[in-house]
Protein backbone atom coordinates (compact mmCIF):
# COMPACT_ATOMS: atom_id res chain seq x y z
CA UNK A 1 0.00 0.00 0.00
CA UNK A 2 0.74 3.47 -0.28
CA UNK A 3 2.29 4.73 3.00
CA UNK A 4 3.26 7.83 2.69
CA UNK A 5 1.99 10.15 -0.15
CA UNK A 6 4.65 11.21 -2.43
CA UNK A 7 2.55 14.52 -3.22
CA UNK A 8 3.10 15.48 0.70
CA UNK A 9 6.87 14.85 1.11
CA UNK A 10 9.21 16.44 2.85
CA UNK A 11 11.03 16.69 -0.85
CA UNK A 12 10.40 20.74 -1.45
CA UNK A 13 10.26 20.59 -4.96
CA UNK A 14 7.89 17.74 -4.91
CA UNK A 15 5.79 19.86 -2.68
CA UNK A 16 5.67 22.92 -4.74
CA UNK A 17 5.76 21.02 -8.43
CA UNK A 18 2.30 19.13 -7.18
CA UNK A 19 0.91 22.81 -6.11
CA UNK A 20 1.19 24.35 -9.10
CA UNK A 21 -0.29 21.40 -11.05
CA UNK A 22 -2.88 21.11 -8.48
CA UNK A 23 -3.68 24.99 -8.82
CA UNK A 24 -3.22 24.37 -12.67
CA UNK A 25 -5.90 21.24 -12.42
CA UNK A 26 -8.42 22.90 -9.99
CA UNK A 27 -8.45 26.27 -12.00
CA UNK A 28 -9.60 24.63 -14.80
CA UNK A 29 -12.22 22.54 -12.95
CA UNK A 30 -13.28 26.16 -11.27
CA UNK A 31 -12.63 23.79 -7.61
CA UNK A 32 -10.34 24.72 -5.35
CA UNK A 33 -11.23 22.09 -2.87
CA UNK A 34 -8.39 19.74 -1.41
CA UNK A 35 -10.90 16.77 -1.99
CA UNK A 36 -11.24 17.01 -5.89
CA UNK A 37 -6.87 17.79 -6.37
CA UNK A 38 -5.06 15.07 -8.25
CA UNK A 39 -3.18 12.48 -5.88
CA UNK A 40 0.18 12.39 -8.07
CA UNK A 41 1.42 8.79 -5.72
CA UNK A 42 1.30 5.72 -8.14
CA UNK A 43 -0.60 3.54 -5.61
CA UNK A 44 -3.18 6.35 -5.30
CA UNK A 45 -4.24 7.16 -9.02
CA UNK A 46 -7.58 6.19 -10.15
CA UNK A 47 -7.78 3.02 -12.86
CA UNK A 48 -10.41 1.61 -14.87
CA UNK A 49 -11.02 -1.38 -16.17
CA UNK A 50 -8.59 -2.32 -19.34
CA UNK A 51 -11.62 -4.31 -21.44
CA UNK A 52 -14.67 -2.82 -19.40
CA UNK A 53 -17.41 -4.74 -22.10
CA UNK A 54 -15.76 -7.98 -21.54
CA UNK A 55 -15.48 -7.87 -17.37
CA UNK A 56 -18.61 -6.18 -16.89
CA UNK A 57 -20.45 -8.76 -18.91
CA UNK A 58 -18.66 -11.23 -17.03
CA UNK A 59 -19.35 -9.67 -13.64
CA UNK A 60 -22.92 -9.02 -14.40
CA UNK A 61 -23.45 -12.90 -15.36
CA UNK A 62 -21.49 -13.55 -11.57
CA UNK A 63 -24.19 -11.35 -10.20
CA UNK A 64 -26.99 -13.09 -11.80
CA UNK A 65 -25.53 -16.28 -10.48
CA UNK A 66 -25.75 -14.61 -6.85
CA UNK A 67 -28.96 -13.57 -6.97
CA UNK A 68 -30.17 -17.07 -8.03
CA UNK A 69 -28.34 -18.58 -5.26
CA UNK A 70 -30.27 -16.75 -3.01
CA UNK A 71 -33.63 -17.82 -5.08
CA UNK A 72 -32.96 -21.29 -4.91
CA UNK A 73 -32.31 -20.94 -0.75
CA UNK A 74 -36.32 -21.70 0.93
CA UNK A 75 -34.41 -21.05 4.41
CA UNK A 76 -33.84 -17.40 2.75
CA UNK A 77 -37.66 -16.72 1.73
CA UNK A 78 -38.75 -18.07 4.95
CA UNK A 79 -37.71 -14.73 6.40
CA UNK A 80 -39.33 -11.55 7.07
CA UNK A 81 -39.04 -9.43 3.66
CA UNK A 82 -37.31 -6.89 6.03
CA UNK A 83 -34.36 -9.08 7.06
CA UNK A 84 -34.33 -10.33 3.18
CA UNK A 85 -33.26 -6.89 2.08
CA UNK A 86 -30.81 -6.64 5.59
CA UNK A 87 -29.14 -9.28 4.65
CA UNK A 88 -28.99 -8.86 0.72
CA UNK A 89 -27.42 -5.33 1.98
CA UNK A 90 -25.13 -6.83 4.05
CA UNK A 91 -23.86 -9.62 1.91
CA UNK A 92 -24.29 -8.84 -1.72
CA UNK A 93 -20.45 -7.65 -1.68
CA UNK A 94 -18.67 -10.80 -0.12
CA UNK A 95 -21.01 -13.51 -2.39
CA UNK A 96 -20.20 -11.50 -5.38
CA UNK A 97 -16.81 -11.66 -4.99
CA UNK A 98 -17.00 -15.80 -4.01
CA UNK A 99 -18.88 -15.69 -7.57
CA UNK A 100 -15.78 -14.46 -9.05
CA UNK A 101 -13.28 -16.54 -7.43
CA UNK A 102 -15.37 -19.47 -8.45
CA UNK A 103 -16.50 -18.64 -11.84
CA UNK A 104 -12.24 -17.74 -12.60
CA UNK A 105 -12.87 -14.39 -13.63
CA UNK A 106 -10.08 -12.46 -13.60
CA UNK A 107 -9.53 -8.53 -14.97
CA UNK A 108 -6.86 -5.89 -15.74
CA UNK A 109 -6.58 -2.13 -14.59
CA UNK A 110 -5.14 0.76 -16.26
CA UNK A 111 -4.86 4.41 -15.23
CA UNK A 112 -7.86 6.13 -16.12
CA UNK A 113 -7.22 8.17 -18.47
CA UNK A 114 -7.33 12.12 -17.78
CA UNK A 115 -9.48 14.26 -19.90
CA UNK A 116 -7.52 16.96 -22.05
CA UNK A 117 -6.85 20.14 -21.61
CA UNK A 118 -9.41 21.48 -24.42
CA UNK A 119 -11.60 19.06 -23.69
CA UNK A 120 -11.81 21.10 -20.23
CA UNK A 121 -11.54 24.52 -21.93
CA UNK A 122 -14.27 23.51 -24.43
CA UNK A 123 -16.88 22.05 -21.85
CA UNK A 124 -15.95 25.10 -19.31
CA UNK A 125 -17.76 23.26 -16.58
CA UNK A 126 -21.19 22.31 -18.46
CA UNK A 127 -20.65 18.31 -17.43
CA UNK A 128 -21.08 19.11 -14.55
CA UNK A 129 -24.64 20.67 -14.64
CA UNK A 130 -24.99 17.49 -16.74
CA UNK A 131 -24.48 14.78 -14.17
CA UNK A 132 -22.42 13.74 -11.00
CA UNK A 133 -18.37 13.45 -11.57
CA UNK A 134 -18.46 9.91 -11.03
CA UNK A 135 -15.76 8.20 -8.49
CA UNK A 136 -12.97 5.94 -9.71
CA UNK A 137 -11.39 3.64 -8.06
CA UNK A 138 -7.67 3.92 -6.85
CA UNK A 139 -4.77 1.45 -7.81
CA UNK A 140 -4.18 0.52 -4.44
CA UNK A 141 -7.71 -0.25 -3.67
CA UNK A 142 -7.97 -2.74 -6.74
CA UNK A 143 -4.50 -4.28 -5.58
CA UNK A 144 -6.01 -4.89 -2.44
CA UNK A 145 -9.06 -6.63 -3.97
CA UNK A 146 -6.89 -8.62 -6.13
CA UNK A 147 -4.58 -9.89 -3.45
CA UNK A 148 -8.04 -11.01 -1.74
CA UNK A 149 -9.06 -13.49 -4.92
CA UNK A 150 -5.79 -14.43 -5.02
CA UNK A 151 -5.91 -15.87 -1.70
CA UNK A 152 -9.25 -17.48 -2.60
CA UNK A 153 -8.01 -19.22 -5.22
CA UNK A 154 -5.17 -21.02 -3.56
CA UNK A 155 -7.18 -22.59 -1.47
CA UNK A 156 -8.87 -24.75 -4.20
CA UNK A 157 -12.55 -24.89 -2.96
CA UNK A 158 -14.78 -27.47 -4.29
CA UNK A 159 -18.66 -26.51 -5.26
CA UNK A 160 -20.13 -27.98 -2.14
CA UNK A 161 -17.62 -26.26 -0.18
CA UNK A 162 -18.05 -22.79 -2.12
CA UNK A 163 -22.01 -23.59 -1.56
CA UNK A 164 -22.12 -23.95 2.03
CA UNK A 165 -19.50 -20.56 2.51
CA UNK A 166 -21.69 -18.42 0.77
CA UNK A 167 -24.94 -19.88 3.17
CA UNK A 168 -22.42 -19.20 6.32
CA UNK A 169 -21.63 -15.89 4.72
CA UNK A 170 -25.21 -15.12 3.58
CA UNK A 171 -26.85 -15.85 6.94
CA UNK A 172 -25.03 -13.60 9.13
CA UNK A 173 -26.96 -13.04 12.41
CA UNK A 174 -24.46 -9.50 13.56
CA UNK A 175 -26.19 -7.21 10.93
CA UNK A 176 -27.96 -4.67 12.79
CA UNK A 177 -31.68 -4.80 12.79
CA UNK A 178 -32.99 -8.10 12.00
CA UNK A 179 -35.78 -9.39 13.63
CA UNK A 180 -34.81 -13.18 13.12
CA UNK A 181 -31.28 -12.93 14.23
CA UNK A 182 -31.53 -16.06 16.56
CA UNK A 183 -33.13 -18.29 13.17
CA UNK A 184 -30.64 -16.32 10.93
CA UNK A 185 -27.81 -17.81 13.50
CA UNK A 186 -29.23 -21.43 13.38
CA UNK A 187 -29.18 -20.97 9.78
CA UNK A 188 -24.89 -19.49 9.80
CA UNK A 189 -24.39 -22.69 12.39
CA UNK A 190 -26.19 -25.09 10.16
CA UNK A 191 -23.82 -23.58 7.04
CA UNK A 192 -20.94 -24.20 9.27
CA UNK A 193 -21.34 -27.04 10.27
CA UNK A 194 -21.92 -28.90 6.60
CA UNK A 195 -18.93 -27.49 5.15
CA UNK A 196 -16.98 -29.02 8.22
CA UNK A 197 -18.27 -32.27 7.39
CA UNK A 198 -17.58 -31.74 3.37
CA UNK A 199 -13.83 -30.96 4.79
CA UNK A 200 -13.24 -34.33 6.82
CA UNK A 201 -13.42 -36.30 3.81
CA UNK A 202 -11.94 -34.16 0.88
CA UNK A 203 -9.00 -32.67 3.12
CA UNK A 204 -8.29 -35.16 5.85
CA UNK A 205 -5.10 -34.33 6.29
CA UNK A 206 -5.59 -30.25 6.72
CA UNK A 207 -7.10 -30.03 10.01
CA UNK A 208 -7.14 -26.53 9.94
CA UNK A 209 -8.18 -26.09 7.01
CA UNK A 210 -12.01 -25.19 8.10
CA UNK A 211 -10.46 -21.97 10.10
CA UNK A 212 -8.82 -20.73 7.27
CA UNK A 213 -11.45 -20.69 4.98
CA UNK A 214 -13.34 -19.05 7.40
CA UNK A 215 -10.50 -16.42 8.31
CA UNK A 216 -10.27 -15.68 4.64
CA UNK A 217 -13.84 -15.32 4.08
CA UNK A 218 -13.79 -12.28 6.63
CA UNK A 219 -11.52 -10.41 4.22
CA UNK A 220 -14.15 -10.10 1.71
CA UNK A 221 -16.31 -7.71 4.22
CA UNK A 222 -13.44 -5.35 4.35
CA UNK A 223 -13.92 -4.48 0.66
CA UNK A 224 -16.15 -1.62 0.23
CA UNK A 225 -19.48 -1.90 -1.72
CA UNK A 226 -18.40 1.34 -3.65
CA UNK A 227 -15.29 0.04 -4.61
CA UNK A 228 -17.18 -3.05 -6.37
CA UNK A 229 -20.06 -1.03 -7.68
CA UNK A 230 -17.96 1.89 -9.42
CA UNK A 231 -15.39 -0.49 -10.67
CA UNK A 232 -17.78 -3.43 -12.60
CA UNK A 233 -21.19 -2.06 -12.73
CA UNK A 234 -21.26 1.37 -12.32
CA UNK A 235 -20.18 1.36 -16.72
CA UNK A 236 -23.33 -0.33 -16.76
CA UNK A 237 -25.78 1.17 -14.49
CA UNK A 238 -24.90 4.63 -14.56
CA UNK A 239 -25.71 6.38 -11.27
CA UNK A 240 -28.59 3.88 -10.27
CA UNK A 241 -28.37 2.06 -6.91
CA UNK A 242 -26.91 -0.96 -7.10
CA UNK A 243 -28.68 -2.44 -4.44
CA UNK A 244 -32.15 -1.69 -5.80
CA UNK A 245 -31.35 -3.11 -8.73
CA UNK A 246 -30.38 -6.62 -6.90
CA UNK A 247 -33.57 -6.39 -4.87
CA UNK A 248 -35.91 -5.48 -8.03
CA UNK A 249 -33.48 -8.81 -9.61
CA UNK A 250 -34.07 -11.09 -6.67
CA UNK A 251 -37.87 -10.26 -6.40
CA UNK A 252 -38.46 -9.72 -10.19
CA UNK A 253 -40.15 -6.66 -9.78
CA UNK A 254 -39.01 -5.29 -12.98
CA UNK A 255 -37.17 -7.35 -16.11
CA UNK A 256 -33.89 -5.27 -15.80
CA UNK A 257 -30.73 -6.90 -16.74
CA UNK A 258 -27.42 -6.00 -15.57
CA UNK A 259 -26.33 -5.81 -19.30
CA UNK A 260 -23.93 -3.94 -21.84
């Protein structure tokens, strides 16, 4: 990760070079707003997708996959419609990203490119009465994710054992709110519990194999919904909410498809 910002060393030239190109770049935006100034570190520069038709379309077909998994659960529709949407809140992020590791789908980054100077000069700020500027996400962020399917795919995992993660990661009794926490926890224990008994037999001789899978598994929370949404959907949704769209998906309330 990025440590230490190269844009804020103690390297005087640095520090004045990136305020005059900062002042340069917000002038022309009309901001002058720390937040919106250009972060000149290489771990810290925004990046897009390299083929964004091809991953999209692949990580729209992953979350298709997701939301049928939770279709085909009657444990899941047994709950209150409340805790339904709690939990699809909650969990959306970490079974997507299990529907990647498992369906091999793997992507490349580049810098995103930066719009030029008369491009600026000739639009003179109408974009933005046009729509939202529109986050990207940062190199190091996208490392990070990376590193976490990486780790995910050296473990191997069967189908049954992907199958009965995504129940123990789907049922999760801690998110605030629900009002069936204690049969949402049956439900997590009941997950558990099979893919310890899938382990025993495939993987006798990694006993501790059952706590790792579980210790990586936690990673996956600590990647940020936005981070998912602006970097493989947000080409194809625009500035709709992600999450409505999986809800209106999961309860076919409309026949939107997360398609390019």
């Amino acid at each position: 990760d990025c440590e230490r910002c190269q844009c804020h060393s103690e390297d005087k030239r640095t520090a004045i070079l990136y305020t005059l190109l900062s002042q340069n770049l917000n002038h022309s935006r009309g901001d002058h707003s720390p937040a919106h100034q250009r972060c000149l570190c290489h771990q810290r520069r925004t990046v897009c997708l390299r083929t964004p038709h091809v991953t999209c379309q692949a990580a729209s077909n992953v979350l298709v996959k997701t939301i049928s998994f939770m279709k085909n659960l009657p444990s899941f529709h047994l709950l209150p419609r409340e805790d339904q949407l709690l939990l699809l809140d909650s969990c959306w992020v970490p079974l997507f990203l299990l529907g990647l590791v498992q369906e091999m789908v793997t992507f490349e980054v580049m810098e995103t490119p930066a719009p030029s100077m008369l491009k600026k000069i000739l639009l003179n700020g109408q974009s933005k009465r046009q729509e939202p500027e529109r986050t990207q996400p940062t190199l190091a962020a996208v490392q990070r994710l990376q590193c976490c399917l990486n780790t995910f795919w050296s473990l191997d995992l069967s189908p049954k054992e992907y199958a009965y993660l995504k129940g123990a990661i789907l049922f999760n009794p801690d998110v605030p709110g629900l009002r069936a926490s204690l049969y949402i926890e049956s439900l997590q224990r009941e997950a558990q519990r099979a893919l310890q008994e899938v382990l025993q037999p495939l993987h006798p001789e990694d006993q501790g194999r059952f706590a790792r899978i579980l210790l990586i598994a936690s990673t996956l929370k600590s990647i940020p919904p936005a981070l998912i949404t602006d970097l493989f959907f947000r080409p194809v949704i625009g500035n709709a909410d992600i999450v409505e769209l999986i809800a209106e998906m999961l309860y076919e309330i409309t026949g939107r498809q997360l398609v390019l």
